[in-house]
Structure formats: structure tokens, C-alpha cells
C-alpha atoms as a PDB file:
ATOM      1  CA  UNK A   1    -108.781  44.150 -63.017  1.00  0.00           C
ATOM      2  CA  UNK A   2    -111.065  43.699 -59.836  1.00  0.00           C
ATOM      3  CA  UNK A   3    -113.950  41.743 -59.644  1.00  0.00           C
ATOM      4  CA  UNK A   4    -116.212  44.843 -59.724  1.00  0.00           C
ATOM      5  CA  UNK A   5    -114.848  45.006 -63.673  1.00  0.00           C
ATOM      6  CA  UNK A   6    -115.445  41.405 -64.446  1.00  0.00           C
ATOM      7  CA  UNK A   7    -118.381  39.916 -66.307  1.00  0.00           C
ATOM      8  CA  UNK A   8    -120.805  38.728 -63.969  1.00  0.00           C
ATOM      9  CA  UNK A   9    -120.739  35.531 -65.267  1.00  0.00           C
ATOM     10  CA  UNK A  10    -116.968  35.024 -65.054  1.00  0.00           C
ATOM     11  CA  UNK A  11    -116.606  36.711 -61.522  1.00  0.00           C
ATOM     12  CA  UNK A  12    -118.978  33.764 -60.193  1.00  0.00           C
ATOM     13  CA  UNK A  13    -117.204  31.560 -61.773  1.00  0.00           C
ATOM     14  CA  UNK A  14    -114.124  32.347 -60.098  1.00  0.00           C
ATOM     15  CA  UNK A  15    -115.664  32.820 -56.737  1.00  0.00           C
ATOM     16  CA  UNK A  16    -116.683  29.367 -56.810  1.00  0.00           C
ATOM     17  CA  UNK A  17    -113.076  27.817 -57.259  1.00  0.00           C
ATOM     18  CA  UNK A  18    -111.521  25.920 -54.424  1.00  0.00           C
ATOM     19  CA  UNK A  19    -109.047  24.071 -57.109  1.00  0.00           C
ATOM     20  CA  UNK A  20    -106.835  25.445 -59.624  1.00  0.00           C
ATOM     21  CA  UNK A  21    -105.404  23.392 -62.003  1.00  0.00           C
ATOM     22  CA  UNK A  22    -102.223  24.600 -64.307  1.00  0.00           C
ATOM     23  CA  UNK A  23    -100.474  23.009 -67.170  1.00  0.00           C
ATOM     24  CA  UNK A  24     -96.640  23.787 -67.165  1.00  0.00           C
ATOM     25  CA  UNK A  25     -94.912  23.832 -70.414  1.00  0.00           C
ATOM     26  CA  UNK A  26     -96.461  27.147 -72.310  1.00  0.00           C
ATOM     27  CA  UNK A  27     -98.024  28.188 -68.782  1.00  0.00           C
ATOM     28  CA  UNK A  28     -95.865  27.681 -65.856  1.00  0.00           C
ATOM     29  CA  UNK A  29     -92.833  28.272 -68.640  1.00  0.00           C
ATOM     30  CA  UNK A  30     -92.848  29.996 -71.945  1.00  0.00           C
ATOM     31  CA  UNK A  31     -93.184  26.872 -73.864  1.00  0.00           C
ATOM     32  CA  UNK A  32     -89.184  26.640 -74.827  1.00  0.00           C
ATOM     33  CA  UNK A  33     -87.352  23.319 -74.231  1.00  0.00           C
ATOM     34  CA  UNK A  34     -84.199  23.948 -73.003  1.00  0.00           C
ATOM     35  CA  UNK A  35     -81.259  21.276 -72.843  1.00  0.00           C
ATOM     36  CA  UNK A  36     -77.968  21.796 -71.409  1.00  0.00           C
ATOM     37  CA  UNK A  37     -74.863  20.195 -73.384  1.00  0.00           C
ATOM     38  CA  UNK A  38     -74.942  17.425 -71.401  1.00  0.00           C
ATOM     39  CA  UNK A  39     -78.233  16.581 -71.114  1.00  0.00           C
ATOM     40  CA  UNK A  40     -80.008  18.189 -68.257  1.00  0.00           C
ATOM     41  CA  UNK A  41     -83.717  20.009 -68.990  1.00  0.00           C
ATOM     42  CA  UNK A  42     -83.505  23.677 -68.240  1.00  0.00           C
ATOM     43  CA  UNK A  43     -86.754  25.313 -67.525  1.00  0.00           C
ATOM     44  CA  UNK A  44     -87.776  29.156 -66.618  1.00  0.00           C
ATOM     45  CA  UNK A  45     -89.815  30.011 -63.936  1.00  0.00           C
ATOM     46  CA  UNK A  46     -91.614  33.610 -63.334  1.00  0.00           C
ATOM     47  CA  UNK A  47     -91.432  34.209 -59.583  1.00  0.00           C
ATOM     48  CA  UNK A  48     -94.715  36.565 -59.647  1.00  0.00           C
ATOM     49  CA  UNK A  49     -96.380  33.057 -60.570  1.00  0.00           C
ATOM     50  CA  UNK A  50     -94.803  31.537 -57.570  1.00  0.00           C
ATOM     51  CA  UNK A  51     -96.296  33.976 -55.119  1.00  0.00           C
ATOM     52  CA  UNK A  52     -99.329  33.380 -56.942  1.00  0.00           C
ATOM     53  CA  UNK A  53     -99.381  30.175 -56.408  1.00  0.00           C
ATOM     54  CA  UNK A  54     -98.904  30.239 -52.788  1.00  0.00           C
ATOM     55  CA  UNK A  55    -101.115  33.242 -51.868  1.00  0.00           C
ATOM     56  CA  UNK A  56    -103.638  30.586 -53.288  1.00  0.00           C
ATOM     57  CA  UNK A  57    -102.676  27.975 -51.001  1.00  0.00           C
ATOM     58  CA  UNK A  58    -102.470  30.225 -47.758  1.00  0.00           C
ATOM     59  CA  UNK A  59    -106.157  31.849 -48.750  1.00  0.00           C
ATOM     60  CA  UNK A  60    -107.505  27.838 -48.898  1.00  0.00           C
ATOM     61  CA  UNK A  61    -107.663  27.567 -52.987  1.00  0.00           C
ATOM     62  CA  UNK A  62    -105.865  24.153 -54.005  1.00  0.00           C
ATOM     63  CA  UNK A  63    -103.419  24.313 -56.076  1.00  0.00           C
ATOM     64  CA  UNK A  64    -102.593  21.147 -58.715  1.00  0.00           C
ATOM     65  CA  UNK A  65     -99.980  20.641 -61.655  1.00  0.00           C
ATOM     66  CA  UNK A  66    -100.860  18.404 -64.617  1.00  0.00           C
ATOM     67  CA  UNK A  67     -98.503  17.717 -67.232  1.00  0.00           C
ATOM     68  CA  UNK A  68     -97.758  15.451 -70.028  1.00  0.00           C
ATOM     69  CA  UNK A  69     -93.756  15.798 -69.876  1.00  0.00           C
ATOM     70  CA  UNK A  70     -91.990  14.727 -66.719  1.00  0.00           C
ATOM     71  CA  UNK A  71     -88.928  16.889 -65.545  1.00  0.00           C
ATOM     72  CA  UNK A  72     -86.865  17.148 -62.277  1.00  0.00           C
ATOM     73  CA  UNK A  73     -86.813  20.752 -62.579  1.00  0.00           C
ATOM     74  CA  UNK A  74     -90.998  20.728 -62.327  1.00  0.00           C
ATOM     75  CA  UNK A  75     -90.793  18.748 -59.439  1.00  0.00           C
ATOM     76  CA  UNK A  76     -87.972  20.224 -57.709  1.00  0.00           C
ATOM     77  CA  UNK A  77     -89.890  23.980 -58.226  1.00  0.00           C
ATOM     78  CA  UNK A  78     -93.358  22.812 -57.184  1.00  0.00           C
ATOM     79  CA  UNK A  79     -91.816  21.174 -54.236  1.00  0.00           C
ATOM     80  CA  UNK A  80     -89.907  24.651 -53.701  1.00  0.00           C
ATOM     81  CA  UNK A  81     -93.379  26.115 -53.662  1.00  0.00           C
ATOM     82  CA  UNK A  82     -95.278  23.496 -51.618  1.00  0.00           C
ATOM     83  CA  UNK A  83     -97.556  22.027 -54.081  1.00  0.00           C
ATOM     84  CA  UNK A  84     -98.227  18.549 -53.431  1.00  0.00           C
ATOM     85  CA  UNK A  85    -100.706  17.787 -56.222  1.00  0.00           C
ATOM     86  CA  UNK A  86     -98.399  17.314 -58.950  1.00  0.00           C
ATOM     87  CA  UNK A  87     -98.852  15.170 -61.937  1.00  0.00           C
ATOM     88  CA  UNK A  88     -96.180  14.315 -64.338  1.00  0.00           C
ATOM     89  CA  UNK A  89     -96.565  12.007 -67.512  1.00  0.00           C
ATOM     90  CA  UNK A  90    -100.212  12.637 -67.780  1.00  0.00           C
ATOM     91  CA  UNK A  91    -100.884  11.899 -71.497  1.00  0.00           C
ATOM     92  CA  UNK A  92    -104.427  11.682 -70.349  1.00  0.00           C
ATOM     93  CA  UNK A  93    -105.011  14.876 -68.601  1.00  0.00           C
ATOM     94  CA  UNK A  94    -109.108  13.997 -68.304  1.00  0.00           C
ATOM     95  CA  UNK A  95    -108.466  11.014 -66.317  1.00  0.00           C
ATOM     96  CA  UNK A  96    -106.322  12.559 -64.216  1.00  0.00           C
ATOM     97  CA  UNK A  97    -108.414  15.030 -63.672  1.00  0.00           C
ATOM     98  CA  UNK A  98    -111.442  13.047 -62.896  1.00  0.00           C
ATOM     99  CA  UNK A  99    -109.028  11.388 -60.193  1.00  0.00           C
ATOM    100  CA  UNK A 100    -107.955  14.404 -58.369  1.00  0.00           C
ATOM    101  CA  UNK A 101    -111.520  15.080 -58.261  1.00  0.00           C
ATOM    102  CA  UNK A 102    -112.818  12.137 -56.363  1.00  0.00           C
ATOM    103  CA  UNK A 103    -109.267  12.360 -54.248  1.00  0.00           C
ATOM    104  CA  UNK A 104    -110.151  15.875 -53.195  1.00  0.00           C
ATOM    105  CA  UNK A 105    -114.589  15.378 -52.949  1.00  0.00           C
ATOM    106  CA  UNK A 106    -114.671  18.167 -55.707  1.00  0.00           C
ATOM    107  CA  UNK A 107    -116.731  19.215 -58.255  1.00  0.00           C
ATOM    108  CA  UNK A 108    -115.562  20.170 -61.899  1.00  0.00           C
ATOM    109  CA  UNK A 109    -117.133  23.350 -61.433  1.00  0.00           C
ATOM    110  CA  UNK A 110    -114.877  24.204 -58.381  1.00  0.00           C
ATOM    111  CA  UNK A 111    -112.068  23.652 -60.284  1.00  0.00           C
ATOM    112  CA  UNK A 112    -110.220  26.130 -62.857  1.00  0.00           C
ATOM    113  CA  UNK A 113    -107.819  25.048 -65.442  1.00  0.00           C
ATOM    114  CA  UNK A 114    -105.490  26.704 -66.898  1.00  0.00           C
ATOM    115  CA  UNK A 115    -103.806  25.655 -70.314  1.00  0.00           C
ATOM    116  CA  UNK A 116    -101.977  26.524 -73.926  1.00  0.00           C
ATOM    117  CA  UNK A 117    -102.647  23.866 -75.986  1.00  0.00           C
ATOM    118  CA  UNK A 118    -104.421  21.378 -77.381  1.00  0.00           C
ATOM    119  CA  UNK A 119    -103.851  18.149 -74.767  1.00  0.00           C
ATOM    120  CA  UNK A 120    -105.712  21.344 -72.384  1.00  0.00           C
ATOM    121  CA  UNK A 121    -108.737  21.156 -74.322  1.00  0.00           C
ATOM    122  CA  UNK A 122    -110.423  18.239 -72.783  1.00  0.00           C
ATOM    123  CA  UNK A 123    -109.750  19.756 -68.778  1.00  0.00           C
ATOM    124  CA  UNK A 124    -110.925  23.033 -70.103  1.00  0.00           C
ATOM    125  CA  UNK A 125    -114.306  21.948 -71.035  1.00  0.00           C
ATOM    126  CA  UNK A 126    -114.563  19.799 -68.011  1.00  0.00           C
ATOM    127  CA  UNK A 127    -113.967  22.671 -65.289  1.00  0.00           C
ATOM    128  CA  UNK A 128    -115.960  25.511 -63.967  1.00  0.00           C
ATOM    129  CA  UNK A 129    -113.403  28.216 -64.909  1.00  0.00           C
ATOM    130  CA  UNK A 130    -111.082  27.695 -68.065  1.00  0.00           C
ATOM    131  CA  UNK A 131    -108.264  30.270 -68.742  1.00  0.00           C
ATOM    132  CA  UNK A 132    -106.188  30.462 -71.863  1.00  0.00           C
ATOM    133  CA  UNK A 133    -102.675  32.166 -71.733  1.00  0.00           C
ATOM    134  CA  UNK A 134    -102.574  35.386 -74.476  1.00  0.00           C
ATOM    135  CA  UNK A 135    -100.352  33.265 -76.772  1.00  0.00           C
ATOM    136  CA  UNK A 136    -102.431  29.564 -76.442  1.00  0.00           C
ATOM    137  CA  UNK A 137    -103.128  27.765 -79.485  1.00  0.00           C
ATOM    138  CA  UNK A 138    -106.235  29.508 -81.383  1.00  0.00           C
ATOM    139  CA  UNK A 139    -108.944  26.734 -80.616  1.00  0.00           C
ATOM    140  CA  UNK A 140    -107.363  26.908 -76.539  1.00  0.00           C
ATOM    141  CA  UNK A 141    -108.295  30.719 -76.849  1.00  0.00           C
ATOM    142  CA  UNK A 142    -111.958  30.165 -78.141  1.00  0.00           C
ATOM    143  CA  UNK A 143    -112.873  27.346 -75.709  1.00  0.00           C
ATOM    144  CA  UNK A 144    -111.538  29.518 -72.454  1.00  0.00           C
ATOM    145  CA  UNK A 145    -113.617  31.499 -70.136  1.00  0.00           C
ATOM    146  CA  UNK A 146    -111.044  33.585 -70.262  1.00  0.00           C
ATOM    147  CA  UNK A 147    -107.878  34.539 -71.343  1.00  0.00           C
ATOM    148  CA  UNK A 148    -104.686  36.179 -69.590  1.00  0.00           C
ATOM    149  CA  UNK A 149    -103.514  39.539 -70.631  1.00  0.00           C
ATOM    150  CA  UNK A 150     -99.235  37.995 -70.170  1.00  0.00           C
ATOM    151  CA  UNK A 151     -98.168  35.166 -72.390  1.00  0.00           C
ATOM    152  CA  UNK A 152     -97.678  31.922 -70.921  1.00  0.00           C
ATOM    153  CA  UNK A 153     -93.999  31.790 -68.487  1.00  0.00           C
ATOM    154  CA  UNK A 154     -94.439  35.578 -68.712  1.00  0.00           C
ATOM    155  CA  UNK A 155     -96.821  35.950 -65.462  1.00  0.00           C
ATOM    156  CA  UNK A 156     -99.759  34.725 -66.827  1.00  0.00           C
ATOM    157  CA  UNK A 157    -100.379  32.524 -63.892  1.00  0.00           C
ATOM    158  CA  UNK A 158     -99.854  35.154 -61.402  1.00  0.00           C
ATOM    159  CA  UNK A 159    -103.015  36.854 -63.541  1.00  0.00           C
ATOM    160  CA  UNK A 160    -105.125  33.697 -62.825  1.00  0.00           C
ATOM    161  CA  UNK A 161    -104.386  33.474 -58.859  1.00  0.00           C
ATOM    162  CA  UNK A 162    -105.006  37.268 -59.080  1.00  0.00           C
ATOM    163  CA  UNK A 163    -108.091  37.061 -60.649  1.00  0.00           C
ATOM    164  CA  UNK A 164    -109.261  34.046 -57.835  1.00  0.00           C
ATOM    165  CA  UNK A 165    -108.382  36.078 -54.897  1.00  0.00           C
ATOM    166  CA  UNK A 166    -109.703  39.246 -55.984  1.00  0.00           C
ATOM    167  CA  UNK A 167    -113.216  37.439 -56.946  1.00  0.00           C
ATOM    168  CA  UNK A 168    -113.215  35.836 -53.627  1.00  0.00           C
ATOM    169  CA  UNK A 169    -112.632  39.105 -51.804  1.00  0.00           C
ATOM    170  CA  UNK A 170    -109.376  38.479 -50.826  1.00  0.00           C
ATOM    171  CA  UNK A 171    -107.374  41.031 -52.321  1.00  0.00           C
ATOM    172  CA  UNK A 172    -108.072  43.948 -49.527  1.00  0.00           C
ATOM    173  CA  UNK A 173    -106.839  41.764 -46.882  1.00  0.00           C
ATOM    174  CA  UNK A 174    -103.573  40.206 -48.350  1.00  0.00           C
ATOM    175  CA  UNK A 175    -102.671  43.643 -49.642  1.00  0.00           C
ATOM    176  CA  UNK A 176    -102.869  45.247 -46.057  1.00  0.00           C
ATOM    177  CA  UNK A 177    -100.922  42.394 -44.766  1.00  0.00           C
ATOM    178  CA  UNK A 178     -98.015  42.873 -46.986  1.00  0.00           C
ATOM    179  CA  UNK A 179     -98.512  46.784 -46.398  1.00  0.00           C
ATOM    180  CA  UNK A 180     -97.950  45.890 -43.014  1.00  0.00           C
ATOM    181  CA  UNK A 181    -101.323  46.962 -42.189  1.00  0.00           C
END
């Protein structure tokens, strides 16, 4: 969807964003806690969401991880993709929130969020742009902006960075420069 197709309302929204903000389990991953016989987490990226993720970061948008679980595997892949704002064992997402605000001199409506579930719900209202995934929790779905058209670990994410870039006017360029243009 470009821009042009957006609500007015929502494409100003997202124009305005210079942070975004994702949860990981049921966002980043489809929700499913893996565990290997012996113990280790096992987690499923989507590598669209990756390039997402850093065609936001090389076009100036922030990128930041909050999340109530800690796991190697989350830090190992957000290292992988250069995020440094990651948060791990955030029971109170708000707070943390309100933090990386003041660290970064940001306003809560330059900042999207982007959850599944109900520890999400507090962010969400906070933040300029809130985005469910298709398969969040009912009450995550009614309290969003707007909602992806991919579940959650299935590319959703990649939907939200799209959806950034393209209201920013960013699209045209990073598509001729992987055209080769």
C-alpha cells in the first residue's frame, strides 16, 4: 500500500516517526517458545523483517526492541542487525519507554510501537503510531492505529518499516538503489 492509499490521518502519523519501537515474542517471532532438549531457547526470525529493520536505520528512523522475556538468541539477532536499543526483561514496558524517550530527546508522538498483546497496551496508547500484528490479542487490535496485513513472525514487521518509508517518501529512492538505478 503507498502512502497515496493511506488514511490521511495515519499517513501523518507515520511521516512523523523518527523511532520505532517493536515487541519480539508474537512480532519479531510467531509467538511459539521453542526449547531444545537440552535447554537452549530456539527462536524464528523472518529475514524480510530484518531488511526492514535496517532500511529503517540507514533512512535515519531509530529502531528499538522492548521485551519482557530475555533470550540470547534476541540479542545475538538484533546485534546481527545492528540495533543497539535493545531492552530485555522489561516487565514495565511504559517506563522503559518513557526512558528511551528522554535518552533519545523524543517525543511519544515520534515514536511507533508495534505489539501483540496485552503488556503492549500501555506503549501503544503512549506513541504517535500504534500497529497491531493481524493475529494480536482482540483489545491489541482495537487500540492500534493500525494493523498489519501478515501475522506476527510472518513479516509483519517488514509491513511496518514499509509503511514508514513509503510515508516518508522513501520508497522511490531505496527501490532505484537496489534496481541499481
Amino acid at each position: 500500500m503507498s502512502s497515496s492509499q493511506l488514511p490521511d490521518d495515519l499517513r501523518k502519523r507515520a511521516a512523523r516517526i523518527k523511532l520505532a519501537i517493536f515487541d519480539v515474542d508474537g512480532v519479531l517471532t510467531d509467538g511459539r517458545l521453542l526449547y531444545a532438549e537440552d535447554g537452549p531457547e530456539i527462536k524464528a526470525f523472518h529475514v524480510h523483517d530484518g531488511l526492514g529493520l535496517k532500511r529503517l536505520r540507514a533512512n535515519g528512523i531509530e529502531v528499538a526492541v522492548i521485551t519482557a522475556r530475555i533470550s540470547h538468541v534476541v540479542a545475538q539477532r538484533m546485534a546481527e542487525l545492528g540495533i543497539a536499543h535493545l531492552y530485555q526483561g522489561q516487565e514495565d514496558k511504559l517506563s522503559c519507554f518513557r526512558k528511551l524517550l528522554h535518552a533519545l530527546q523524543l517525543d511519544a508522538d515520534q515514536c511507533a510501537y508495534t505489539g501483540d498483546d496485552l503488556p503492549d497496551l500501555a506503549v501503544m496508547n503512549a506513541v504517535g503510531l500504534s500497529v497491531a500484528v493481524a493475529n494480536a490479542h482482540p483489545a491489541v487490535r482495537e487500540c492500534a492505529h493500525w494493523r498489519t496485513r501478515l501475522a506476527g513472525g510472518s513479516g509483519a514487521a517488514r509491513e511496518v518499516c514499509d509503511l514508514l518509508l513509503d510515508a516518508q517518501g522513501r520508497t522511490d529512492a531505496e527501490l532505484a538503489r537496489y534496481q541499481g538505478a
